[in-house]
C-alpha atoms as a PDB file:
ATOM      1  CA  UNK A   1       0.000   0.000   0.000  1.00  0.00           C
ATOM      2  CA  UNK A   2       1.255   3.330  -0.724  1.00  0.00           C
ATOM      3  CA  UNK A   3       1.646   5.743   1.990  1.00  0.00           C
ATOM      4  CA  UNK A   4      -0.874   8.558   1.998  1.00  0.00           C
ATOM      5  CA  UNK A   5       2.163  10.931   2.003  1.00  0.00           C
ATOM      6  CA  UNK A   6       3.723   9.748  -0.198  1.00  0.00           C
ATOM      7  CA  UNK A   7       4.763  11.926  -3.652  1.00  0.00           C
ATOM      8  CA  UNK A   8       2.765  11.045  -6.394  1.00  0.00           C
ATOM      9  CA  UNK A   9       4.158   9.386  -9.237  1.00  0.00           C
ATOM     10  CA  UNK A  10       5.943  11.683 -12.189  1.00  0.00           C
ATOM     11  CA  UNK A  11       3.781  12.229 -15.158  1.00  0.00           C
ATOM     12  CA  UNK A  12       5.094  10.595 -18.459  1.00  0.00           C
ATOM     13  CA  UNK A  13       4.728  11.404 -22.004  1.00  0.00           C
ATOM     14  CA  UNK A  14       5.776   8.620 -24.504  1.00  0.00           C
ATOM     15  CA  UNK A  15       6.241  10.354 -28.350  1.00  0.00           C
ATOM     16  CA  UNK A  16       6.790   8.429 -31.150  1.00  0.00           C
ATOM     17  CA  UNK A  17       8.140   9.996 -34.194  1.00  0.00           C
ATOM     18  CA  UNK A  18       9.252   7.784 -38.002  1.00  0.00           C
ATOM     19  CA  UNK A  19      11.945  10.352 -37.881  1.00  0.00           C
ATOM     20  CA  UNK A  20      15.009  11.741 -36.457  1.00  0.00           C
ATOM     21  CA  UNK A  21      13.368  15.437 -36.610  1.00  0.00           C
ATOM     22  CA  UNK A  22      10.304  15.152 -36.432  1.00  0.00           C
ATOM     23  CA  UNK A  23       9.444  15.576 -33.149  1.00  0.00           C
ATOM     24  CA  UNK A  24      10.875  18.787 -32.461  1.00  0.00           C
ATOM     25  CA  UNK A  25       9.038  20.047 -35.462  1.00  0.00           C
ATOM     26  CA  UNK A  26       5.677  18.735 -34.657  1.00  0.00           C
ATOM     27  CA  UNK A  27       5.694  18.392 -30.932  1.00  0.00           C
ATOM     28  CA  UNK A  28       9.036  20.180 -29.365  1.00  0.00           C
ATOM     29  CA  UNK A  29       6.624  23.014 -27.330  1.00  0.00           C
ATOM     30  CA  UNK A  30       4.669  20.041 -25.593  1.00  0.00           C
ATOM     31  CA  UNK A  31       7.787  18.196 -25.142  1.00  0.00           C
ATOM     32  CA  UNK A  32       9.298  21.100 -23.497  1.00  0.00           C
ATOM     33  CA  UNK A  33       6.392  22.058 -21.562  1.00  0.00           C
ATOM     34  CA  UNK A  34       6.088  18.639 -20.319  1.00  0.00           C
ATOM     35  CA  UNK A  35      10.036  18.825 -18.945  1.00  0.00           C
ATOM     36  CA  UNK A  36       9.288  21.753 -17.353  1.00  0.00           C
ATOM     37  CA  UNK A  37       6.799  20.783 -15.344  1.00  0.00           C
ATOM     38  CA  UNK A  38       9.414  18.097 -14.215  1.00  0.00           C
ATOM     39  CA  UNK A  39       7.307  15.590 -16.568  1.00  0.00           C
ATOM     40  CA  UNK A  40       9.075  12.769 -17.657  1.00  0.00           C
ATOM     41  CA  UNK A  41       9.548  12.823 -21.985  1.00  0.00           C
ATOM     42  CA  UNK A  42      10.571   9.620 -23.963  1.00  0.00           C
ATOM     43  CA  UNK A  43      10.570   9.706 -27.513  1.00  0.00           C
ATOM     44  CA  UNK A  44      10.786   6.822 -29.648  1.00  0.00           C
ATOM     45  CA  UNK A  45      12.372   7.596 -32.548  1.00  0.00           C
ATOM     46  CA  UNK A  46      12.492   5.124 -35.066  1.00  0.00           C
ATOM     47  CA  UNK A  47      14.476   5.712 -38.045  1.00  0.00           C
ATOM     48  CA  UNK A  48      17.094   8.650 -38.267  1.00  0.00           C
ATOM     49  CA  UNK A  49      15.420   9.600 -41.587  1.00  0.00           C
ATOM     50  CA  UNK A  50      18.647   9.054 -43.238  1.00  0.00           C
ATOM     51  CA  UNK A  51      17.362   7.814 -46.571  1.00  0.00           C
ATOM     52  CA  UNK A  52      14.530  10.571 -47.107  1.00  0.00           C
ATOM     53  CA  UNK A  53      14.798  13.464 -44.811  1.00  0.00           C
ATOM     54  CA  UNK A  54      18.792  13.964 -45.497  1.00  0.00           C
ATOM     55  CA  UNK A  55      18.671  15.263 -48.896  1.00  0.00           C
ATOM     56  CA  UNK A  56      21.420  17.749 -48.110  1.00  0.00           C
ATOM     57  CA  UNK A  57      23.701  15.271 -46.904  1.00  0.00           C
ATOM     58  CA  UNK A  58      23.778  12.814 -49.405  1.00  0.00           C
ATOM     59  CA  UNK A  59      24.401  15.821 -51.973  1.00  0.00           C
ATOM     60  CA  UNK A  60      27.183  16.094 -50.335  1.00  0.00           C
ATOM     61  CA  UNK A  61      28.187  13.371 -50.782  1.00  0.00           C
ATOM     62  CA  UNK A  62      28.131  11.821 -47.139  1.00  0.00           C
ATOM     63  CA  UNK A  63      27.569   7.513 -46.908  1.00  0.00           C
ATOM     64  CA  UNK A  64      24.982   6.110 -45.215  1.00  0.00           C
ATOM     65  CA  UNK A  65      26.456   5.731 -41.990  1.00  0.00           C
ATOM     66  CA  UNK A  66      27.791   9.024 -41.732  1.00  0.00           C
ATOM     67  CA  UNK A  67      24.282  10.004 -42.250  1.00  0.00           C
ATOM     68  CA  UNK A  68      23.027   7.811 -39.530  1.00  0.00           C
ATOM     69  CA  UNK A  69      25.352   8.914 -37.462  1.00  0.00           C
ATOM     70  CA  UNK A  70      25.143  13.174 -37.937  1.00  0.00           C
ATOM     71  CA  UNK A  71      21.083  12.570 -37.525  1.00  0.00           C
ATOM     72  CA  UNK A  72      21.792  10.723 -34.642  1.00  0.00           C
ATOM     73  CA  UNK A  73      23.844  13.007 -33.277  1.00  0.00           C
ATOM     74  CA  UNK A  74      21.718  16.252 -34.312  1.00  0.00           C
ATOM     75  CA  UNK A  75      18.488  14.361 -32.483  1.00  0.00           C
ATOM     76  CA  UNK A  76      20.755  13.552 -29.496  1.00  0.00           C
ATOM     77  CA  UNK A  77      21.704  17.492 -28.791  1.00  0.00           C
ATOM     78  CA  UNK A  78      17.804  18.492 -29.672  1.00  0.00           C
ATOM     79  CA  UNK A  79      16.246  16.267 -27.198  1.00  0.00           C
ATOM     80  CA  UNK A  80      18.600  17.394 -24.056  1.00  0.00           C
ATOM     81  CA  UNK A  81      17.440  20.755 -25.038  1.00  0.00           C
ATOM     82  CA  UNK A  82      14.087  19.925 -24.936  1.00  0.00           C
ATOM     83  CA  UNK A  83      14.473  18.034 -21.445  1.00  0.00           C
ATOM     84  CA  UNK A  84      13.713  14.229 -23.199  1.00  0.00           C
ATOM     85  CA  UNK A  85      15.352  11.357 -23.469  1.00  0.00           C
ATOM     86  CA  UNK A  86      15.345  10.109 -27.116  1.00  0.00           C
ATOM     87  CA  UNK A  87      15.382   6.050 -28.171  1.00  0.00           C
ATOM     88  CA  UNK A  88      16.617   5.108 -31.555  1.00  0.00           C
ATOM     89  CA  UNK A  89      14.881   2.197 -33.117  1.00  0.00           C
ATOM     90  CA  UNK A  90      17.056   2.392 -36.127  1.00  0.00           C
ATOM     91  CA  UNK A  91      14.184   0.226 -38.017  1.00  0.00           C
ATOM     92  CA  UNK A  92      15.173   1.768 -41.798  1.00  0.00           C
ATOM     93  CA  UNK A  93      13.436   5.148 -43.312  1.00  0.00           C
ATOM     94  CA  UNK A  94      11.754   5.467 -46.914  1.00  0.00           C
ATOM     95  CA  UNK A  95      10.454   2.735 -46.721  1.00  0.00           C
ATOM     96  CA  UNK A  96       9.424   2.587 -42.782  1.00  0.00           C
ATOM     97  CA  UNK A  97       7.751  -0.857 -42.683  1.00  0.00           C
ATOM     98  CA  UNK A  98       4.979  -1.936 -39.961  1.00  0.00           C
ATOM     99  CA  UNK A  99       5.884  -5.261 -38.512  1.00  0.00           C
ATOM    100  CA  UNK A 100       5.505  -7.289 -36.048  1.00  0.00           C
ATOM    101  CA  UNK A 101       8.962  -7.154 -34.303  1.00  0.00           C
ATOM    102  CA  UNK A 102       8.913  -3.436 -34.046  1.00  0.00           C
ATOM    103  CA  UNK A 103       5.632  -2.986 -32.282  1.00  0.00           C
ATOM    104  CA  UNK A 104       6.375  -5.476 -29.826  1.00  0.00           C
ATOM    105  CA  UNK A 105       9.529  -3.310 -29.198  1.00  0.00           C
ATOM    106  CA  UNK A 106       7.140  -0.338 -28.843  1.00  0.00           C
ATOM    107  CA  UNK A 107       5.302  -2.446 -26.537  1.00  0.00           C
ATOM    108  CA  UNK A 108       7.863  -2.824 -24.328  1.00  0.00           C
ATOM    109  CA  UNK A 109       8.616   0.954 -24.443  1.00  0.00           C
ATOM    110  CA  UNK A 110       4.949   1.533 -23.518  1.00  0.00           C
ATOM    111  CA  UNK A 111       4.945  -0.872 -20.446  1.00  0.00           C
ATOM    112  CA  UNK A 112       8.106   0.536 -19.301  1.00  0.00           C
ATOM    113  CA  UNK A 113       7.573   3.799 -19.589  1.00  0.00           C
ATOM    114  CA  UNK A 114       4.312   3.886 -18.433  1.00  0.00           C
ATOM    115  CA  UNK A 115       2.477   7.020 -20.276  1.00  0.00           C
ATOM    116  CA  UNK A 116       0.030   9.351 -19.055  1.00  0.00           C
ATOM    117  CA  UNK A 117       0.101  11.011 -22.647  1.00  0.00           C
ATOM    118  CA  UNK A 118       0.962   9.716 -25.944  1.00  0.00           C
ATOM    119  CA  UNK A 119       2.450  11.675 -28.873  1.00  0.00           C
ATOM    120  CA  UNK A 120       2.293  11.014 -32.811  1.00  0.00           C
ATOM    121  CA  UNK A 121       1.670  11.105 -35.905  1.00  0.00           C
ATOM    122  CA  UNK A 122      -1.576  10.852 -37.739  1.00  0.00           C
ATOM    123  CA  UNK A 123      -2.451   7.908 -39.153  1.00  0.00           C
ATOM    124  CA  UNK A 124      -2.621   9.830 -43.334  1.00  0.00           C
ATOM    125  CA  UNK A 125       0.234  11.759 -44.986  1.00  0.00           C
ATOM    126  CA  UNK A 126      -0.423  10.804 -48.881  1.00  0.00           C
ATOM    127  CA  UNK A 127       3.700  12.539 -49.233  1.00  0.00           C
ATOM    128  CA  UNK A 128       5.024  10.532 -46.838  1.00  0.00           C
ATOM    129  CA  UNK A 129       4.188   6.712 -46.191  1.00  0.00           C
ATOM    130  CA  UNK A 130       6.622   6.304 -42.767  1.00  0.00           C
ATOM    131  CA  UNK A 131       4.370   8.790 -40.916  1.00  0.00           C
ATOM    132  CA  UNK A 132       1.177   6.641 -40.966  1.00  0.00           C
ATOM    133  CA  UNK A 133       2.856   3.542 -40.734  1.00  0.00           C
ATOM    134  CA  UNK A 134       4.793   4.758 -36.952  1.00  0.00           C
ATOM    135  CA  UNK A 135       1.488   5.928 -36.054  1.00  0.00           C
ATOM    136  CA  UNK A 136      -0.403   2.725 -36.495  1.00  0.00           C
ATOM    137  CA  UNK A 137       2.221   1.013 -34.327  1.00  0.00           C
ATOM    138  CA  UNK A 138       2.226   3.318 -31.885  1.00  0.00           C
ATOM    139  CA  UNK A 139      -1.671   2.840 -31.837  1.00  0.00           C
ATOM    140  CA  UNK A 140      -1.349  -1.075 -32.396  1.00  0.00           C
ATOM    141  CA  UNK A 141       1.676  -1.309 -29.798  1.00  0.00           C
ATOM    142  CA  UNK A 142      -0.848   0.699 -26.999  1.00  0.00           C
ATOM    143  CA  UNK A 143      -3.607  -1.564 -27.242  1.00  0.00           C
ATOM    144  CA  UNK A 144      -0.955  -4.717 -27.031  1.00  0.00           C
ATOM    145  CA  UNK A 145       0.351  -3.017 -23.924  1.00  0.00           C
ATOM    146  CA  UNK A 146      -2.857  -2.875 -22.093  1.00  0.00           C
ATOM    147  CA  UNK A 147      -3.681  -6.216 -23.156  1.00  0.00           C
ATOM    148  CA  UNK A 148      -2.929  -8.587 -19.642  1.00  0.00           C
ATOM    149  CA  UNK A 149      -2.080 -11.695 -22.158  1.00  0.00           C
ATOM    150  CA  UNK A 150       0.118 -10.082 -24.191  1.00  0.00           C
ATOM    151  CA  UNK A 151       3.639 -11.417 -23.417  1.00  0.00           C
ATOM    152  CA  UNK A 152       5.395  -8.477 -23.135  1.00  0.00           C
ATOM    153  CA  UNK A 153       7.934  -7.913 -19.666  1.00  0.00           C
ATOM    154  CA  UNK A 154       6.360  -4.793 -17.754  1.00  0.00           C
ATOM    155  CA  UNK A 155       3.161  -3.058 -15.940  1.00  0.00           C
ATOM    156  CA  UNK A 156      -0.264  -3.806 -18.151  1.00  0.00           C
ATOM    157  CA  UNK A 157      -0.624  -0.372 -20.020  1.00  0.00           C
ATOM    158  CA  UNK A 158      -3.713   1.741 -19.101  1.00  0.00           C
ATOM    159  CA  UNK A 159      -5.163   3.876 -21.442  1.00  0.00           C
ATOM    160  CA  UNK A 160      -3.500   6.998 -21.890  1.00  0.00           C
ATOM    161  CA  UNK A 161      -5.024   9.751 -24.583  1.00  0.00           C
ATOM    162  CA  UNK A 162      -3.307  10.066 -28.046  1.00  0.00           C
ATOM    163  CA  UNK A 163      -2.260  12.918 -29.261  1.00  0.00           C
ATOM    164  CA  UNK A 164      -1.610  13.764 -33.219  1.00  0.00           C
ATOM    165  CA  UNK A 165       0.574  16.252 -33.682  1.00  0.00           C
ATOM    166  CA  UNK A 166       0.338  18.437 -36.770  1.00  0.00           C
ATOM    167  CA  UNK A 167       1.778  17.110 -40.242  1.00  0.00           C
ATOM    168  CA  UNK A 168       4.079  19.143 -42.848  1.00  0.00           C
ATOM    169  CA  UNK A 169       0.635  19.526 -45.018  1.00  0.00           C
ATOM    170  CA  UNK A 170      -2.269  19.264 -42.361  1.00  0.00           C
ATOM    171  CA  UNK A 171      -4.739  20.173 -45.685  1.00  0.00           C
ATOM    172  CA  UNK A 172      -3.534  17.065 -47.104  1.00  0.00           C
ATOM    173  CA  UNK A 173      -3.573  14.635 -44.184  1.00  0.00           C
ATOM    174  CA  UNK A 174      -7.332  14.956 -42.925  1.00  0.00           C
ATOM    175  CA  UNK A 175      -5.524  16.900 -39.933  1.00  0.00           C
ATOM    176  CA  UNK A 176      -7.986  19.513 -38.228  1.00  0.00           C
ATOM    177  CA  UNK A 177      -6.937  21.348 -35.189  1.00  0.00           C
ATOM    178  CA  UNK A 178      -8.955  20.430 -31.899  1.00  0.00           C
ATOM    179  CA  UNK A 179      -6.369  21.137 -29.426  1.00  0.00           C
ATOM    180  CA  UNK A 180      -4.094  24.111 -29.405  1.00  0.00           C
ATOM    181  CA  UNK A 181      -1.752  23.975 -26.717  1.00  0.00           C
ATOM    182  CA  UNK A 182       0.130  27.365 -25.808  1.00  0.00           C
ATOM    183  CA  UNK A 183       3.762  26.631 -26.065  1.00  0.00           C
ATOM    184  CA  UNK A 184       4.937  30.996 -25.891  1.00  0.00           C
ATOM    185  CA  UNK A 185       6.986  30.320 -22.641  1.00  0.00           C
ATOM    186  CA  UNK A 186       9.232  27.627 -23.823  1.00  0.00           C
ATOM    187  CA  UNK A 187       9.059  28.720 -28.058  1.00  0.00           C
ATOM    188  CA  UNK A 188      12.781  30.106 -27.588  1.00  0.00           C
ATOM    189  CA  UNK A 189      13.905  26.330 -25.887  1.00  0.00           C
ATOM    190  CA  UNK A 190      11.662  25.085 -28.931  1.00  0.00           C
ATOM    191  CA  UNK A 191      13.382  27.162 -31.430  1.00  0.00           C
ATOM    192  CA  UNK A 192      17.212  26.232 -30.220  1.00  0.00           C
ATOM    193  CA  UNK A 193      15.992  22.623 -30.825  1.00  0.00           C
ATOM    194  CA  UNK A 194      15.532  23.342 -34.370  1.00  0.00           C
ATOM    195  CA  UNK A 195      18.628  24.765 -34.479  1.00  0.00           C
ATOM    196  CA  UNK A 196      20.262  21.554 -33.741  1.00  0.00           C
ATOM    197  CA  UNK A 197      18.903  19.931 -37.049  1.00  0.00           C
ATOM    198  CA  UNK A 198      21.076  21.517 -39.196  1.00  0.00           C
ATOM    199  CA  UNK A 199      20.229  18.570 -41.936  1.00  0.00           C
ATOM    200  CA  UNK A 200      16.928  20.451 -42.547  1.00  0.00           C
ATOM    201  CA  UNK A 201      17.709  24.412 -41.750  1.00  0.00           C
ATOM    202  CA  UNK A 202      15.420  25.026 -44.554  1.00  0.00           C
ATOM    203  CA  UNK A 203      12.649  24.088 -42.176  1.00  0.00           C
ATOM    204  CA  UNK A 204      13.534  26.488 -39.094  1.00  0.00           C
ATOM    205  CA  UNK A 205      11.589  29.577 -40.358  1.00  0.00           C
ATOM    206  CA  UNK A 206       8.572  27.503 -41.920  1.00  0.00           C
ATOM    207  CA  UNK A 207       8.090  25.601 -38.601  1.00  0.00           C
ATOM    208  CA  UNK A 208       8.687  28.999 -36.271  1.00  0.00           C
ATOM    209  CA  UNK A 209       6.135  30.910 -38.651  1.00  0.00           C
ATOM    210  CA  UNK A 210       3.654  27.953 -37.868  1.00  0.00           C
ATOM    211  CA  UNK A 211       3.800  28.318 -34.237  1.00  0.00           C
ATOM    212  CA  UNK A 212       3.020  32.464 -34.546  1.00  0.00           C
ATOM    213  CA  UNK A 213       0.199  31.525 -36.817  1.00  0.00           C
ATOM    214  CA  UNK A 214      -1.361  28.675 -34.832  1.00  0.00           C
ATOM    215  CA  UNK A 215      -0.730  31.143 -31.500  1.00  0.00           C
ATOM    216  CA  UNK A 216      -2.904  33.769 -33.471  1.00  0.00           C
ATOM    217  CA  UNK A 217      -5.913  31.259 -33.623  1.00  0.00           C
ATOM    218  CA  UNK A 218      -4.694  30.104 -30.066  1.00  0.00           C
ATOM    219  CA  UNK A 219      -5.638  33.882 -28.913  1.00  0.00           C
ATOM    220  CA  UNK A 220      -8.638  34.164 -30.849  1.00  0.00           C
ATOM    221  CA  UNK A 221     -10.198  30.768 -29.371  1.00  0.00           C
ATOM    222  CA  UNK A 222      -9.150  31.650 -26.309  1.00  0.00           C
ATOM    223  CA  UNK A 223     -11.063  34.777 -25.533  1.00  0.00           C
ATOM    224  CA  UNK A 224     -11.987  38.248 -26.903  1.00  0.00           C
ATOM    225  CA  UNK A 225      -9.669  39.770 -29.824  1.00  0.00           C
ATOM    226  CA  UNK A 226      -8.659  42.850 -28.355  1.00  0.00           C
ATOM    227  CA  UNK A 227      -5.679  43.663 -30.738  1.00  0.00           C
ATOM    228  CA  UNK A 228      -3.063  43.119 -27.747  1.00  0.00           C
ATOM    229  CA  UNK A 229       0.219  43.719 -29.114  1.00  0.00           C
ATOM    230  CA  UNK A 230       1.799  40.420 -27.858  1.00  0.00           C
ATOM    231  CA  UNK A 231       3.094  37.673 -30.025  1.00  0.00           C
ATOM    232  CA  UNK A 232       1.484  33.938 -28.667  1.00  0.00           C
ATOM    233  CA  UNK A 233       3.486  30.507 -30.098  1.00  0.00           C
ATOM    234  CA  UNK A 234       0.939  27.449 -29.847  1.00  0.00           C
ATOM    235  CA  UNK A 235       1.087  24.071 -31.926  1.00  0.00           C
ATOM    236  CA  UNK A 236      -1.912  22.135 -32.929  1.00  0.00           C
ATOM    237  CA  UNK A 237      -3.272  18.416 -32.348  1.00  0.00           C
ATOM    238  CA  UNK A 238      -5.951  16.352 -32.575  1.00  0.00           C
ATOM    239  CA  UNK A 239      -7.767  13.005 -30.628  1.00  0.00           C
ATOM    240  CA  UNK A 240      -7.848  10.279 -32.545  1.00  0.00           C
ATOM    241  CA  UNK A 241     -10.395   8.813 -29.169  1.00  0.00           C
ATOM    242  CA  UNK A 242     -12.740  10.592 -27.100  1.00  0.00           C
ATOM    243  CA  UNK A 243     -11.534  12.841 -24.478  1.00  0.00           C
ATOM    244  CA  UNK A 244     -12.754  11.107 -20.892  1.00  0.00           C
ATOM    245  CA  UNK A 245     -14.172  13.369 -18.411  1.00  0.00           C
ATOM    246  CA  UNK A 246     -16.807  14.452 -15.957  1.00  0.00           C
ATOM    247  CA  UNK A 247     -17.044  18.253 -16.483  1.00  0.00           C
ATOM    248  CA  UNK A 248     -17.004  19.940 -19.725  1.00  0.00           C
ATOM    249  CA  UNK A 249     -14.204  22.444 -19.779  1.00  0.00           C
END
């Protein structure tokens, strides 16, 4: 029996990302909001993108496992900025291929890490094929974990809420925004994460542009539009099941 004074348990936030960047483009404001709050942050990364997200680098003539290795290296210094620790799955990029051996891994990262929150992609992206197929084993590899029979070392899973974070092209992925979570106080911790991924600098301004313009509908669904002059950094998500509650809020 647990004491009654005893601290309660730190909060945990499993993410699970296809590639080595994308969840400091997508998700690096909850990430960091969750860290500092004291939150525990894993993210399961699981390819480095080296095949299709390192365009530069093989232009330049760089070998595969120099790739692996600077993507590694770049996700590495962006998650300890962040506050996360980051898990490299290393299952192979463009394709990304669903299979049984890899969820069960991801069941085992479920069961230890025990998440109150879950992270990821959603489950269309007609441009890129490894984003659905990560999120439908990080859906797949939840229900395993909560499933008592499944043979699997660990804690039985509850059932924590999923989160999808936003895509590159949210038009073209189904994606609608029903949360907007207010990420202003740690943007600038957000924005040196990007920073770290020099393999796609191209992306820095597109993704910090994003975050003013979902902050602008953050403010405006938020309350009255007075005009304040007062810039607001938010990132947008959606519930792939129904939130659980017994007041409306």
């Amino acid at each position: 029996m647990t004491p009654a004074n005893a601290p309660a348990p730190v909060r945990s936030t499993l993410v699970v990302t296809a590639h080595a960047g994308d969840f400091v483009w997508r998700a690096g404001g909850a990430i960091a909001l969750a860290a500092s709050r004291g939150e525990k942050v894993t993210i399961a990364c699981l390819t480095y993108g080296e095949r299709g997200e390192s365009a530069r680098a093989w232009r330049e003539g760089k070998a595969l496992d120099e790739i692996k290795a600077m993507r590694r290296d770049e996700a590495e210094r962006a998650a300890a900025v962040l506050g996360a620790e980051v898990r490299f799955l290393d299952a192979g990029d463009y394709p990304l291929l669903v299979t049984p051996e890899l969820t069960d891994r991801l069941v085992g990262i479920y069961r230890e890490t025990q998440p109150d929150v879950v992270l990821t992609h959603p489950l269309t992206d007609p441009y890129n094929g490894d984003h659905p197929a990560a999120a439908r084993m990080a859906l797949d590899a939840r229900v395993l974990a909560g499933a008592i029979g499944y043979p699997a070392p660990g804690e039985v899973l509850g059932a924590p809420p999923v989160f999808f974070f936003e895509p590159h092209q949210p038009e073209m992925c189904g994606f609608t925004p029903e949360v907007l979570l207010d990420i202003t106080q740690v943007f600038d911790t957000k924005r040196a994460a990007m920073e770290c991924l020099s393999a796609q600098a191209h992306l820095w301004e597109y993704y910090s542009d994003l975050g003013k313009r979902r902050g602008v509908q953050l403010k405006r669904n938020a309350g009255p539009n007075l005009g304040l002059a007062s810039t607001t950094y938010g990132e947008a998500y959606m519930r792939p099941y129904p939130q659980v509650t017994g007041e409306l809020a």
